[in-house]
C-alpha atoms as a PDB file:
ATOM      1  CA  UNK A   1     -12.675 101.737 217.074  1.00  0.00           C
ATOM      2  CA  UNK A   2      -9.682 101.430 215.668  1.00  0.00           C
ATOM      3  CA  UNK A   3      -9.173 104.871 214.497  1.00  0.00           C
ATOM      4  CA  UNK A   4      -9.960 105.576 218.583  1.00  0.00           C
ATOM      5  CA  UNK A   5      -6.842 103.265 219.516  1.00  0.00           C
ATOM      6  CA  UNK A   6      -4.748 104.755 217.224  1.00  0.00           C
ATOM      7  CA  UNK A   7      -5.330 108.567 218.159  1.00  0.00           C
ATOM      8  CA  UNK A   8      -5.191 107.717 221.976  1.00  0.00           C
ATOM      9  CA  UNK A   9      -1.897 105.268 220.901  1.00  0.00           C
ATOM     10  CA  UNK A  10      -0.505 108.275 219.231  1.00  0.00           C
ATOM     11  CA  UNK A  11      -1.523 110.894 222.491  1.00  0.00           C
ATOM     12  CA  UNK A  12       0.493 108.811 224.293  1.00  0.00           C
ATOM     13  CA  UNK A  13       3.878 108.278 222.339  1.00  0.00           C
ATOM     14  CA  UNK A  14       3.452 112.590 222.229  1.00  0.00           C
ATOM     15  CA  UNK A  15       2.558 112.531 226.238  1.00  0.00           C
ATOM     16  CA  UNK A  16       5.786 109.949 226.401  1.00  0.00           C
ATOM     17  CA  UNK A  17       8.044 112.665 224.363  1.00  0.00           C
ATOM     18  CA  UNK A  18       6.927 115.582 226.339  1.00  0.00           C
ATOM     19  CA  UNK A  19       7.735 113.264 229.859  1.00  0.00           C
ATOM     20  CA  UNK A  20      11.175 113.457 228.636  1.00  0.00           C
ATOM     21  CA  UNK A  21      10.939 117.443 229.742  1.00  0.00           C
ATOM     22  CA  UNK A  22       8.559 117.470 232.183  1.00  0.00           C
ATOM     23  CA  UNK A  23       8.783 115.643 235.406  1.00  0.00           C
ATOM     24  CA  UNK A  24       5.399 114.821 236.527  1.00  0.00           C
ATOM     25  CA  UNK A  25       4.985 112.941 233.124  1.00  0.00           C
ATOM     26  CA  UNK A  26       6.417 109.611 233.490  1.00  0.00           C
ATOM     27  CA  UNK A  27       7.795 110.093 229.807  1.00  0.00           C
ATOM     28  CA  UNK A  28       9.203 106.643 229.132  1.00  0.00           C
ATOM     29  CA  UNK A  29       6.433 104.600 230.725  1.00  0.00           C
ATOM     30  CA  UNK A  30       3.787 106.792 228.816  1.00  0.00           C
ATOM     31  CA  UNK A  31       6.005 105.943 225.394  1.00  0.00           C
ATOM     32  CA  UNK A  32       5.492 102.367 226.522  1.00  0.00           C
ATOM     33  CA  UNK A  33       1.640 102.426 227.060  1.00  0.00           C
ATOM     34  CA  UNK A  34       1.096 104.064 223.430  1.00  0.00           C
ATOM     35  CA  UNK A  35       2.997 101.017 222.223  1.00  0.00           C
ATOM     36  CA  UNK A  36       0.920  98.739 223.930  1.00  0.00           C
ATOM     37  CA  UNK A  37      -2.314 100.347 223.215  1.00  0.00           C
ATOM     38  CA  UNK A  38      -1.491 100.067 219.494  1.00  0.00           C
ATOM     39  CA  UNK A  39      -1.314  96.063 219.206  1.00  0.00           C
ATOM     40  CA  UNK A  40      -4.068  96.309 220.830  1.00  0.00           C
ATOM     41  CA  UNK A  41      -5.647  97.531 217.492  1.00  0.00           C
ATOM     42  CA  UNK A  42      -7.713  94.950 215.859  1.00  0.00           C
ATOM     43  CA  UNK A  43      -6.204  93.868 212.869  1.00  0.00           C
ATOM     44  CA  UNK A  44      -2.512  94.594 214.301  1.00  0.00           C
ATOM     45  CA  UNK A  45      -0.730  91.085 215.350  1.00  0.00           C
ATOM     46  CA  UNK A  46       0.075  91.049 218.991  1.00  0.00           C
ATOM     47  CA  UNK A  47       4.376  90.689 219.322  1.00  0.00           C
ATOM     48  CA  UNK A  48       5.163  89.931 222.303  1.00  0.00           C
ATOM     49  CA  UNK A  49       8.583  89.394 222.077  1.00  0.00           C
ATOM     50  CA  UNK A  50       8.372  93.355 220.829  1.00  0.00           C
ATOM     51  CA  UNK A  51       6.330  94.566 223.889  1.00  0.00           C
ATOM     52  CA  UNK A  52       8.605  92.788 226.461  1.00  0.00           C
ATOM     53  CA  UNK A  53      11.749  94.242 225.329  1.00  0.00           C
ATOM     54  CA  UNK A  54      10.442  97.809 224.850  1.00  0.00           C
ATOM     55  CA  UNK A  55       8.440  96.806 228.413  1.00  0.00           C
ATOM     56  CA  UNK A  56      12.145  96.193 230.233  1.00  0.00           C
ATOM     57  CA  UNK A  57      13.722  99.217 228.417  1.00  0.00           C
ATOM     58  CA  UNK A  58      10.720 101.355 230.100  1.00  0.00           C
ATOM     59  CA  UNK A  59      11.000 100.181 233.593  1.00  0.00           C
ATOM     60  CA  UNK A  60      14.958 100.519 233.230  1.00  0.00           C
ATOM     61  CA  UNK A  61      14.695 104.012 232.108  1.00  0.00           C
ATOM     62  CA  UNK A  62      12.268 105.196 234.211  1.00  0.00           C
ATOM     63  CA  UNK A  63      13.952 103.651 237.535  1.00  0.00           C
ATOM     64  CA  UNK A  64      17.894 105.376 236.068  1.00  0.00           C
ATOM     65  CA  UNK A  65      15.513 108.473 235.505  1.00  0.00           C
ATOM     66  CA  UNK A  66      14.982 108.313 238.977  1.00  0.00           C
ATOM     67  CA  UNK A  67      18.486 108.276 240.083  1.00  0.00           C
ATOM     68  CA  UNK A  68      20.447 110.178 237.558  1.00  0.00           C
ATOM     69  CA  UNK A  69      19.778 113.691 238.649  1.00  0.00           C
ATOM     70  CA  UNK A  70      20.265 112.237 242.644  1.00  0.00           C
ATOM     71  CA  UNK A  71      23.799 110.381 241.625  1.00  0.00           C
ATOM     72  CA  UNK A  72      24.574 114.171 239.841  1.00  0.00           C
ATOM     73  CA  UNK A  73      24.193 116.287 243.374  1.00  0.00           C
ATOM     74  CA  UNK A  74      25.908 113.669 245.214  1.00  0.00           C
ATOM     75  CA  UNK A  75      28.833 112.703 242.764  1.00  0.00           C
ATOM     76  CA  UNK A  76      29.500 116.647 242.940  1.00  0.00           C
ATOM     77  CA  UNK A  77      29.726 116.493 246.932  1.00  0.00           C
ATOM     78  CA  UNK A  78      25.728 117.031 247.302  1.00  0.00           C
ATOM     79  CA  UNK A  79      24.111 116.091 250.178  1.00  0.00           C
ATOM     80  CA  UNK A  80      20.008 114.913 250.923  1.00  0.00           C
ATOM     81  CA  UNK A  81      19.291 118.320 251.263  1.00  0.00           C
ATOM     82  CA  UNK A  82      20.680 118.908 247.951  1.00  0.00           C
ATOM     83  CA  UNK A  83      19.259 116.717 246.526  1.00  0.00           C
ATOM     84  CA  UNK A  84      15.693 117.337 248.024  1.00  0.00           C
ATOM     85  CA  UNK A  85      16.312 121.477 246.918  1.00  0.00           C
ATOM     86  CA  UNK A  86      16.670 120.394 243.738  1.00  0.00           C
ATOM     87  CA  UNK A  87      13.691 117.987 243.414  1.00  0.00           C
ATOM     88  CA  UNK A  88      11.529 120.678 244.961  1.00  0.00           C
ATOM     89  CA  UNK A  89      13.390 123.455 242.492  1.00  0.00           C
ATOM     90  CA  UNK A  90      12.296 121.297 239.832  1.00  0.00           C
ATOM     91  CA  UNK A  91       8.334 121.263 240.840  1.00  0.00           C
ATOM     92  CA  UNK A  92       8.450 125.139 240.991  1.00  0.00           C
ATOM     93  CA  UNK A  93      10.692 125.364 237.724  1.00  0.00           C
ATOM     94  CA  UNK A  94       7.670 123.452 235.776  1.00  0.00           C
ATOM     95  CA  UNK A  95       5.165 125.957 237.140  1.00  0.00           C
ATOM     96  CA  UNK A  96       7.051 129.135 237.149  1.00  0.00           C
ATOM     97  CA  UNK A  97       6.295 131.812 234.575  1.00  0.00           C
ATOM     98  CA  UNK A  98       9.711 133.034 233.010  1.00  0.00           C
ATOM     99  CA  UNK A  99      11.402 130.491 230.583  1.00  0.00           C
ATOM    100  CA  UNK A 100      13.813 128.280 231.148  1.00  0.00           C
ATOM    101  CA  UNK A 101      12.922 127.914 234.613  1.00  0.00           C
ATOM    102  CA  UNK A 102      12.707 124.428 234.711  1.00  0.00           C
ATOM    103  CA  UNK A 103      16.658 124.267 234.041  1.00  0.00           C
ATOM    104  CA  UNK A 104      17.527 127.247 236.591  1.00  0.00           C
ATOM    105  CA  UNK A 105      15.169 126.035 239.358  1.00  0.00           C
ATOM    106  CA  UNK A 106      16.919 122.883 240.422  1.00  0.00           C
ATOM    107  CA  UNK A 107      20.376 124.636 240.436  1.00  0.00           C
ATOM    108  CA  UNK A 108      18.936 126.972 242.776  1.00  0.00           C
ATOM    109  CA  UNK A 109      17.172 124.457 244.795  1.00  0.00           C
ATOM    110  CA  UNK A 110      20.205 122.673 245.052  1.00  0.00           C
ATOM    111  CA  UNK A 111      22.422 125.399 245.801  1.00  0.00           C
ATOM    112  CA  UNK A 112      19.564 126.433 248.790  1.00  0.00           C
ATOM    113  CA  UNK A 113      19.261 122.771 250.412  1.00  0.00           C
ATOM    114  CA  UNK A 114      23.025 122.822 250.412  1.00  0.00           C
ATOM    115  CA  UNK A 115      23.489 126.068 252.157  1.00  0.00           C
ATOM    116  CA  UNK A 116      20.683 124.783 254.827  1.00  0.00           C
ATOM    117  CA  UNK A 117      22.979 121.764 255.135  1.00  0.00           C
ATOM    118  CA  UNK A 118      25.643 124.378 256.594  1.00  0.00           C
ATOM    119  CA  UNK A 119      27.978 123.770 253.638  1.00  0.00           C
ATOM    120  CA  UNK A 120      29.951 126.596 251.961  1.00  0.00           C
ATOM    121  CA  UNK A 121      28.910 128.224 248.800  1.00  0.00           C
ATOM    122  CA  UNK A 122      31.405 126.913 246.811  1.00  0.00           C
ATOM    123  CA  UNK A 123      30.435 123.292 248.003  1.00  0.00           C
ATOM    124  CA  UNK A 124      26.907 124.552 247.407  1.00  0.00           C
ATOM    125  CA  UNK A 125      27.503 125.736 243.906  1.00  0.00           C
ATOM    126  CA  UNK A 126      29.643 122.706 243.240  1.00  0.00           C
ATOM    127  CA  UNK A 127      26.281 120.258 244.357  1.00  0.00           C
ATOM    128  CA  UNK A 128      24.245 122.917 242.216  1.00  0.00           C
ATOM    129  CA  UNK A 129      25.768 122.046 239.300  1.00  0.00           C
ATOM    130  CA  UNK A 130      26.059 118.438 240.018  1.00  0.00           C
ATOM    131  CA  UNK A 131      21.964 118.494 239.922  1.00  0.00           C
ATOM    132  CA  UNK A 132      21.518 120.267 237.159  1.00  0.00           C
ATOM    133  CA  UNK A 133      23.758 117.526 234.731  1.00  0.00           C
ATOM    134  CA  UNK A 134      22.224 115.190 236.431  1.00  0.00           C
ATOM    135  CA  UNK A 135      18.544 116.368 235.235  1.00  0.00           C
ATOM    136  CA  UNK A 136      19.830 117.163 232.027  1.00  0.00           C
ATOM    137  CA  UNK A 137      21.276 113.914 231.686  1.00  0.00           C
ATOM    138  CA  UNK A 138      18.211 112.583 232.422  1.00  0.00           C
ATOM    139  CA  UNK A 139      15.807 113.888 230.331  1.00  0.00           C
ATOM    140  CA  UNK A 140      18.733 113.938 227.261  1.00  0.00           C
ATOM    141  CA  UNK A 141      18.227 109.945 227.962  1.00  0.00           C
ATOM    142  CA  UNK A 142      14.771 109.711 228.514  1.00  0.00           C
ATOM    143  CA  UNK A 143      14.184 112.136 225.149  1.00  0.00           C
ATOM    144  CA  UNK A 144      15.778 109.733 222.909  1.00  0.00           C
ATOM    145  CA  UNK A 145      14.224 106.503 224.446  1.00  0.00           C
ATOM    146  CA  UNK A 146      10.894 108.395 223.731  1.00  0.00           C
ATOM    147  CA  UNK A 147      12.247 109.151 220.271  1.00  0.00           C
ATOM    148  CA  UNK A 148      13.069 106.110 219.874  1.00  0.00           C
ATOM    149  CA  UNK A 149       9.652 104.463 220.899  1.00  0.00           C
ATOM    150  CA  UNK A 150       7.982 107.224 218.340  1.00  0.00           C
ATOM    151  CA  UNK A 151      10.119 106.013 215.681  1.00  0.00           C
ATOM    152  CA  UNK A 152       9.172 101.845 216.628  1.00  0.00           C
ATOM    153  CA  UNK A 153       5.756 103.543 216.321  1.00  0.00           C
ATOM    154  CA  UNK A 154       5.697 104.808 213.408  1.00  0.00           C
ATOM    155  CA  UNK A 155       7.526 101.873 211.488  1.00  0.00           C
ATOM    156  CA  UNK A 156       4.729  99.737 213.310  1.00  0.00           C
ATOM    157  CA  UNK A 157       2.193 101.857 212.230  1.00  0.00           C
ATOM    158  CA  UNK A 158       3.072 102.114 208.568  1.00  0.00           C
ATOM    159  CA  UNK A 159       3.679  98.554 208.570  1.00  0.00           C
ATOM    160  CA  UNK A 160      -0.320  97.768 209.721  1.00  0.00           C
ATOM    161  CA  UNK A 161      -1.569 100.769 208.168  1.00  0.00           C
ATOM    162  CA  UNK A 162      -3.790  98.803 205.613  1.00  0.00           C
ATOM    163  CA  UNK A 163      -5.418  97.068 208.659  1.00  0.00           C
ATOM    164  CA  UNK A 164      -6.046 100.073 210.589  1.00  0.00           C
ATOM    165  CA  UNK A 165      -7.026 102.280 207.629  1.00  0.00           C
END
């Protein structure tokens, strides 16, 4: 059982990390669960004091994750349509085949909503760049708060290892 806990622990902190790039994975949150599902490891002693910090750094992350890439398009001069072009540039970037599409999608998205919002191209290409710091911004943030919950892992893991091993 405990073995069990400690792979699907582990699937998670990796689910978390990979979150940080895609953006149907709630990357931060995920990091958070794989915590969680470790103490619950027989053997491991619960800390809660542990779980409710990392707990608020998750649910700040994730909501700023949620923002970031919006505040980008609009501190650039984007406006909602922006900002929706490059959310829906960023669903077809994750399923397009060529690389790197995730990071070219959104620009284009962007630049796209903008130019349906009537706005010139160099406004358009100004909000187009605006969303794409934003998003990397975003995951760059949420990458090293996974890290950093895979590292906290790993130190809590070696720690227990005798009981879980």
């Amino acid at each position: 059982m405990e073995i069990l806990l400690l792979v699907v622990a582990g699937i998670f902190m990796i689910l978390g990390i990979l979150g940080s790039f895609l953006p149907v994975l709630p990357g931060v949150p995920l990091s958070w669960i794989g915590l969680l599902i470790f103490y619950l490891i027989p053997g491991v002693t619960m800390n809660y004091l542990f779980l409710g910090i990392t707990l608020a750094v998750a649910v700040l992350f994730y909501i700023l994750n949620l923002v970031i890439p919006a505040m980008g398009t609009k501190r650039f001069g984007g406006s909602r349509k922006g900002m929706i072009g490059a959310t829906i540039g960023l669903i077809i970037g994750i399923f397009a085949p060529f690389p790197f599409a995730i990071l070219i999608c959104p620009f284009i998205g962007a630049f796209i909503g903008e130019i349906m919002n009537k706005s010139n191209s160099k406004v358009a290409g100004r909000a187009a760049f605006g969303s794409f710091v934003g998003l990397l911004a975003s995951s760059f943030m949420e990458f090293v708060v996974t890290f950093a919950f895979l590292i906290l892992f790993l130190y809590q893991f070696w720690s227990y290892k005798a009981f879980i091993l």
